[in-house]
C-alpha atoms as a PDB file:
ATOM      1  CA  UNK A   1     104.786 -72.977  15.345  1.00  0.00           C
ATOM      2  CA  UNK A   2     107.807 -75.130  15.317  1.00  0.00           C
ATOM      3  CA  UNK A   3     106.871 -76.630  18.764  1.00  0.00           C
ATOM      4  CA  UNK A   4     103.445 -77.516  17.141  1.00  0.00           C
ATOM      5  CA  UNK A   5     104.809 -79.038  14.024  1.00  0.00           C
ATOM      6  CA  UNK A   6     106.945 -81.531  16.358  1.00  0.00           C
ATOM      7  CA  UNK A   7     104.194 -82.527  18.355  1.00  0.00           C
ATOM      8  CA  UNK A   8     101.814 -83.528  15.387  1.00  0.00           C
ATOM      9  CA  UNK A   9     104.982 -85.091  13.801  1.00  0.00           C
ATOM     10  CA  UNK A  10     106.010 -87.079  17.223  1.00  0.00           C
ATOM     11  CA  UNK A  11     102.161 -87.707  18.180  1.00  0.00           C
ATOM     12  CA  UNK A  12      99.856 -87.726  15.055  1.00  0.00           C
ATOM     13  CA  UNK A  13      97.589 -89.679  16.748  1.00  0.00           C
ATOM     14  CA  UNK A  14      97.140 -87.843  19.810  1.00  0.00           C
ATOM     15  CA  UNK A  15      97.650 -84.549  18.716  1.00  0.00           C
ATOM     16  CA  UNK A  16      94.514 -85.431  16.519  1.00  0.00           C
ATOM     17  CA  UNK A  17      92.608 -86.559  19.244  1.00  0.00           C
ATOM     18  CA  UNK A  18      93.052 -83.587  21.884  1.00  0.00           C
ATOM     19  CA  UNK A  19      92.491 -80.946  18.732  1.00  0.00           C
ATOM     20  CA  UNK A  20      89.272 -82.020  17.876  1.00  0.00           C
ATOM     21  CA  UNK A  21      88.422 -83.022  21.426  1.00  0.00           C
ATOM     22  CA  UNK A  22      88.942 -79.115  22.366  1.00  0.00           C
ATOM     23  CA  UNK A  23      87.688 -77.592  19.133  1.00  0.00           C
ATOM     24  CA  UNK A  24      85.209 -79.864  18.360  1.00  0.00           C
ATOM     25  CA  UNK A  25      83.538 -79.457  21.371  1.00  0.00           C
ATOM     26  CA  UNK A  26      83.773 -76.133  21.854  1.00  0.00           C
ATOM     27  CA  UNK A  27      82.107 -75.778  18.152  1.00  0.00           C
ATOM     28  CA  UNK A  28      78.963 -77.276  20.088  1.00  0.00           C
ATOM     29  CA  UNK A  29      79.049 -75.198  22.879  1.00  0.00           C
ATOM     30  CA  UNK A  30      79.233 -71.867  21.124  1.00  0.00           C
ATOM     31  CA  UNK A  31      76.399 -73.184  18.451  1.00  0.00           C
ATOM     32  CA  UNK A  32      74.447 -73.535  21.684  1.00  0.00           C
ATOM     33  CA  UNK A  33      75.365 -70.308  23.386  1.00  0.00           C
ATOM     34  CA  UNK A  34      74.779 -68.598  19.984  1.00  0.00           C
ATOM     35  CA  UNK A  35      71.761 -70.198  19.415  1.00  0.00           C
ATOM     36  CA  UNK A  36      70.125 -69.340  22.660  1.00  0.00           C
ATOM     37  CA  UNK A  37      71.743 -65.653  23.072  1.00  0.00           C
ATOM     38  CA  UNK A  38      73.360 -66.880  26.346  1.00  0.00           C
ATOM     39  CA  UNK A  39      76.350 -68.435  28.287  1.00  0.00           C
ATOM     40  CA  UNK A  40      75.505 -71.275  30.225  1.00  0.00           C
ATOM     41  CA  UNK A  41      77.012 -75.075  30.266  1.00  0.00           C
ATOM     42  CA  UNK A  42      75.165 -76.536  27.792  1.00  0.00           C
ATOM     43  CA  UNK A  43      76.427 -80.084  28.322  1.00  0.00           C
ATOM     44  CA  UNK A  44      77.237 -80.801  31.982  1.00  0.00           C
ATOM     45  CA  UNK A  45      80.420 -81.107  33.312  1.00  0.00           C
ATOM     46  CA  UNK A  46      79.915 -85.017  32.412  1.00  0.00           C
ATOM     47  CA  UNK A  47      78.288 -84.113  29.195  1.00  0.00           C
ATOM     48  CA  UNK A  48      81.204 -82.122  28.154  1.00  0.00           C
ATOM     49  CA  UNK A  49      83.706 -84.693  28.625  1.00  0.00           C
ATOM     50  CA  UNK A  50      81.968 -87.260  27.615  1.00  0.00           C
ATOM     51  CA  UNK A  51      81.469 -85.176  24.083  1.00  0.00           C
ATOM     52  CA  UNK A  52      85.124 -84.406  24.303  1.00  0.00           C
ATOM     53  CA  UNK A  53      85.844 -88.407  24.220  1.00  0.00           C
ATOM     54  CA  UNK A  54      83.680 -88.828  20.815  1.00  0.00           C
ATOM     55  CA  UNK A  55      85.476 -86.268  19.656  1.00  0.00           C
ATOM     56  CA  UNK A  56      88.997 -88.013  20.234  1.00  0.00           C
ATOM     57  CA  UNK A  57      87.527 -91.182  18.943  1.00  0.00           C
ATOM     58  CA  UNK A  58      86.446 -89.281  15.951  1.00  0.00           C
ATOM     59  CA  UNK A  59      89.815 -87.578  15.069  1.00  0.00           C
ATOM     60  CA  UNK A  60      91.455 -91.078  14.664  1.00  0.00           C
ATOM     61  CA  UNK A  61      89.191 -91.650  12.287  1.00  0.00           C
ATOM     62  CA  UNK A  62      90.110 -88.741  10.622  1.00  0.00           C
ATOM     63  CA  UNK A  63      93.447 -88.714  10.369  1.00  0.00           C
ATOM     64  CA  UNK A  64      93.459 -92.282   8.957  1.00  0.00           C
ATOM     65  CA  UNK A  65      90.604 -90.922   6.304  1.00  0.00           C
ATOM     66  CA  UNK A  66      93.222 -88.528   5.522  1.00  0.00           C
ATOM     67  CA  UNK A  67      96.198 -90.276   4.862  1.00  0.00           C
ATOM     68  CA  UNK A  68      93.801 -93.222   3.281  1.00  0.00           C
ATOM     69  CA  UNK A  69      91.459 -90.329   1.177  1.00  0.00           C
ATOM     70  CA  UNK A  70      95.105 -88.542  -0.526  1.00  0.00           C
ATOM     71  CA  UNK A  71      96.465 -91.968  -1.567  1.00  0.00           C
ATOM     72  CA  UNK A  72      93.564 -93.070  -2.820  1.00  0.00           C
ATOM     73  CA  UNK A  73      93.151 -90.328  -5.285  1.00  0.00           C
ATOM     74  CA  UNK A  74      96.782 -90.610  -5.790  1.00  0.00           C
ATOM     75  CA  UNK A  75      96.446 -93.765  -6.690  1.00  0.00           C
ATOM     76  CA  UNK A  76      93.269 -93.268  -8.980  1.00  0.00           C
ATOM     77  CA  UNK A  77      95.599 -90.562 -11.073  1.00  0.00           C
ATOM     78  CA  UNK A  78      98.399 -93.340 -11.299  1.00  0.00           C
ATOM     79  CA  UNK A  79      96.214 -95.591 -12.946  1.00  0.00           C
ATOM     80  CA  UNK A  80      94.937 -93.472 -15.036  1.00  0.00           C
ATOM     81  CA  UNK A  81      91.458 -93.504 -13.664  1.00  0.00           C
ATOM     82  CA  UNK A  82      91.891 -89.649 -13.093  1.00  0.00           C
ATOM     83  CA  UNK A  83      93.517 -86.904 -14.980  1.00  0.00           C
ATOM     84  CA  UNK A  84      96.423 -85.693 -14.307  1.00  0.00           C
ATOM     85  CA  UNK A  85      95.520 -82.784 -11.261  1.00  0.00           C
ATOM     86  CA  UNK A  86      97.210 -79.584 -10.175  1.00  0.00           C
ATOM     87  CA  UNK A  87      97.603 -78.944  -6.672  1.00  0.00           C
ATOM     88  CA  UNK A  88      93.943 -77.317  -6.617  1.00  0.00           C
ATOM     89  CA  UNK A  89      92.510 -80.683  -8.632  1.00  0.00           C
ATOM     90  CA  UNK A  90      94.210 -82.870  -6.565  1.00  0.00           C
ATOM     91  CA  UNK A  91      92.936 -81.105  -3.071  1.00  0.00           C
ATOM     92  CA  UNK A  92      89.305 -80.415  -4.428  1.00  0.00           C
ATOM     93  CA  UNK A  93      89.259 -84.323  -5.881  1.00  0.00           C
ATOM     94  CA  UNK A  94      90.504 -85.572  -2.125  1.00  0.00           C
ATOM     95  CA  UNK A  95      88.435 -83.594  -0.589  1.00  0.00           C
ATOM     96  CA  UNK A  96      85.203 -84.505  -2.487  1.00  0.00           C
ATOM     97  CA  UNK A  97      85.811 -88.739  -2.373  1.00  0.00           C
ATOM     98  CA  UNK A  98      86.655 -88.037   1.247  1.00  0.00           C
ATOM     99  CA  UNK A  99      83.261 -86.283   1.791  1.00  0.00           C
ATOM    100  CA  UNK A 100      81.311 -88.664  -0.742  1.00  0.00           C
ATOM    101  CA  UNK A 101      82.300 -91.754   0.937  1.00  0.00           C
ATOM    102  CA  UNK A 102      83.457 -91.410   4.377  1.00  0.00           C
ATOM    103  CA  UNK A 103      81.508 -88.060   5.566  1.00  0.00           C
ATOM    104  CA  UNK A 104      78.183 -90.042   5.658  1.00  0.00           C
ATOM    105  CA  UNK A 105      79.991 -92.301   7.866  1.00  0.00           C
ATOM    106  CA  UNK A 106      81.239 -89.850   9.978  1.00  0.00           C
ATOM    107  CA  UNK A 107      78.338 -88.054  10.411  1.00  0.00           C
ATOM    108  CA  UNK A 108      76.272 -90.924  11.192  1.00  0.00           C
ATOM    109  CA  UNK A 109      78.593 -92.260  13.845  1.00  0.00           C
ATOM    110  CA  UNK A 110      78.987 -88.588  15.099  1.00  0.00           C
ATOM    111  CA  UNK A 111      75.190 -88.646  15.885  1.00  0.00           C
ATOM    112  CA  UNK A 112      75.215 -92.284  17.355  1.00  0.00           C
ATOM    113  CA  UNK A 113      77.662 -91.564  19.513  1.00  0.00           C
ATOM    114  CA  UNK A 114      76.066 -87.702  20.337  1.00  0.00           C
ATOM    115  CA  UNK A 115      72.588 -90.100  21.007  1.00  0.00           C
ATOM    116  CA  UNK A 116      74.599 -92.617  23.435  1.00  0.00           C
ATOM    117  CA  UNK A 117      75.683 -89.797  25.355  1.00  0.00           C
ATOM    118  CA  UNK A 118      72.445 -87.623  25.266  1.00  0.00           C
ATOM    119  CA  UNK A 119      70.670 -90.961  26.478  1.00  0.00           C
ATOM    120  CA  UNK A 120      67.994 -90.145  23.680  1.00  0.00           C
ATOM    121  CA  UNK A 121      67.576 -91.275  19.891  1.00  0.00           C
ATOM    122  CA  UNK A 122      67.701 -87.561  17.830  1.00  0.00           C
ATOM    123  CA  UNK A 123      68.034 -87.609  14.274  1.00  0.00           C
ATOM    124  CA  UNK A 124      66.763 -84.753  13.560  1.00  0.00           C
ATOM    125  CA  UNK A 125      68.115 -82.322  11.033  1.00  0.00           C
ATOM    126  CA  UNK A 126      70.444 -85.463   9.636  1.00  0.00           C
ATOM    127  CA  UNK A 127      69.391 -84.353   6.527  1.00  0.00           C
ATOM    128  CA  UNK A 128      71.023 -80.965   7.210  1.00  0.00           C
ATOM    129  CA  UNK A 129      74.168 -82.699   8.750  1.00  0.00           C
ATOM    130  CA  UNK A 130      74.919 -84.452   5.593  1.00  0.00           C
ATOM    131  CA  UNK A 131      73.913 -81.786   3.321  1.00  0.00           C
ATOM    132  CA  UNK A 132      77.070 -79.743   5.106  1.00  0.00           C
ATOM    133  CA  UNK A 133      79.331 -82.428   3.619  1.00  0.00           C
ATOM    134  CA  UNK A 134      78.660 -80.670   0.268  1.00  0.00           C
ATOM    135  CA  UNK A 135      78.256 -76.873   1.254  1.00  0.00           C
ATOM    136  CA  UNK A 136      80.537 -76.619   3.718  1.00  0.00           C
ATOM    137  CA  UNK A 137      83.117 -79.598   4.341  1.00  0.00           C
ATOM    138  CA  UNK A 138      84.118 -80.075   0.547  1.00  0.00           C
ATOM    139  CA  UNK A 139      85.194 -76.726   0.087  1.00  0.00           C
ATOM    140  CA  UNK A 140      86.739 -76.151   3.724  1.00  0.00           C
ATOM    141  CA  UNK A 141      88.668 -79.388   3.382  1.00  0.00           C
ATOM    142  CA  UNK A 142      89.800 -78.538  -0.539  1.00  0.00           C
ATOM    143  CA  UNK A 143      91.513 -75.848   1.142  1.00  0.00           C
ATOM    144  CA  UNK A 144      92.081 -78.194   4.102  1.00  0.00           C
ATOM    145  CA  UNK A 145      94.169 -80.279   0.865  1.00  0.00           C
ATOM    146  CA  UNK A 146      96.155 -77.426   0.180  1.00  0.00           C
ATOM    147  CA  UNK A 147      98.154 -77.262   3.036  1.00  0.00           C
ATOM    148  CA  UNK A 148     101.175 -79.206   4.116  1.00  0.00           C
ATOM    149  CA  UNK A 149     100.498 -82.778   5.873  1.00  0.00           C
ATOM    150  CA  UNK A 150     100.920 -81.464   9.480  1.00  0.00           C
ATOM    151  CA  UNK A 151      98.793 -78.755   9.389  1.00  0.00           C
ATOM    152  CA  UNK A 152      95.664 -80.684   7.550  1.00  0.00           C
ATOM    153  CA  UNK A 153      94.007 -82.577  10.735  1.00  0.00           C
ATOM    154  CA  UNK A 154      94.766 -78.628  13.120  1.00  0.00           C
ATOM    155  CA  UNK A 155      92.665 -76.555  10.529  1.00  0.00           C
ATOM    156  CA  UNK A 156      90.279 -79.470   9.830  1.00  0.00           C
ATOM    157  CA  UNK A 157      89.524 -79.254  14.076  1.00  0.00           C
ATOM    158  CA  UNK A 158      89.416 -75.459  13.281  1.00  0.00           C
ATOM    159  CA  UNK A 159      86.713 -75.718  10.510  1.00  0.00           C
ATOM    160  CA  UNK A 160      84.282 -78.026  13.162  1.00  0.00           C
ATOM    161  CA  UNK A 161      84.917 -74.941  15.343  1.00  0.00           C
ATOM    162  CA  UNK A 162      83.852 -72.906  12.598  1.00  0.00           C
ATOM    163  CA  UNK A 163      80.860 -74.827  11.563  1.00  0.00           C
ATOM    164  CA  UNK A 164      79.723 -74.803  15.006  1.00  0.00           C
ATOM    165  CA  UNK A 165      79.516 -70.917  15.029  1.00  0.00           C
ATOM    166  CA  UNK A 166      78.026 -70.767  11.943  1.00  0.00           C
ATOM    167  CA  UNK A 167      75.316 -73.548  12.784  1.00  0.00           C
ATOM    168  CA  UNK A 168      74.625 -71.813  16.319  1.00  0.00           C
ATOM    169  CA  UNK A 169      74.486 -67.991  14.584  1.00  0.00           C
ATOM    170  CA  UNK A 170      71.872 -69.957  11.660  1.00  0.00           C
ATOM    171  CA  UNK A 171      69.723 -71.398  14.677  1.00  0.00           C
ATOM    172  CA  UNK A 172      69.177 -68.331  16.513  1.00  0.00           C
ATOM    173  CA  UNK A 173      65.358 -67.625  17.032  1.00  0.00           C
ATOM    174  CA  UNK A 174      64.104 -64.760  15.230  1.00  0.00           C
ATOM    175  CA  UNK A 175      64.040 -61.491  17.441  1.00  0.00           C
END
C-alpha cells in the first residue's frame, strides 16, 4: 500500500492515466465477454490499445474534475451558498455537481472518442450512459468522496471496472 500511495503522490498524473487505462478497459472487455457468454478479444490488439489511450486521456480529465469538483463545493460552503456539510454532505454534494456538470461531458467525449476509434458514429443507448451518472456514478463516487485524496482517482478506475461488469451481466441475451 505504501508503495502505491508514493506513486500517486510522486505521479498523480500518470498514475491516473495507467489506472483507468487498465481498468477502464478491462471494464469493456468483461461487459463484452459477459454479454456474449464468451472469451474472445473483443477489441483487437489495435482496438485495445487504442481504447486504453482514451482511457489515459480521460483520467486527466478526471483527476483535474476532482481536485476542481471538491474546491468548488468547498468554496460554495465558504460563501455561504451551501450549508455547512459533514463529511457524508460534503462527499454526496461533490459527488453530485461533479456528475451534474462534468459527467455529461465525460460521457459524451467518452463516446466520441469510443466512435473515432470504432471508425463508426454509435450513439446508441446515450440515454442509458448518462442516466448511470445518477444511478450509479453519484453514489459510487459519494463514497468515492469519502476516502482520502490518494485513493479517490484508484477506486474511481475500480468503479468503471465495476460498471463494466455490471453493464455486460445486464446485456446478456436471455437464455
Amino acid at each position: 500500500m505504501e508503495c502505491y500511495l508514493a506513486l500517486v503522490k510522486t505521479h498523480p498524473i500518470l498514475s491516473a492515466m495507467a489506472q483507468f487505462a487498465l481498468l477502464g478497459t478491462l471494464g469493456e472487455v468483461f461487459s463484452k465477454w459477459l454479454a456474449q457468454r464468451r472469451v474472445f478479444s473483443p477489441f483487437g490488439t489495435r482496438g485495445t490499445l487504442l481504447r486504453m489511450a482514451a482511457w489515459a486521456l480521460l483520467a486527466v480529465c478526471i483527476k483535474y474534475a476532482f481536485t476542481g469538483f471538491v474546491a468548488f463545493v468547498e468554496g460554495l460552503a465558504g460563501h455561504g451558498l451551501l450549508p455547512q456539510l459533514g463529511a457524508f454532505g460534503r462527499a454526496f454534494a461533490v459527488s453530485l455537481a461533479m456528475n451534474l456538470q462534468f459527467g455529461p461531458f465525460l460521457v459524451i467525449v467518452h463516446r466520441l472518442l469510443d466512435n473515432a476509434i470504432d471508425g463508426r458514429p454509435n450513439w446508441a443507448n446515450l440515454d442509458k450512459s448518462l442516466l448511470s451518472l445518477l444511478w450509479f456514478w453519484v453514489p459510487a463516487h459519494t463514497v468515492t468522496f469519502l476516502l482520502p485524496p490518494d485513493f479517490r482517482i484508484g477506486l474511481a478506475a475500480l468503479w468503471s471496472l465495476a460498471l463494466g461488469l455490471l453493464l455486460g451481466f445486464y446485456s446478456r441475451p436471455a437464455k
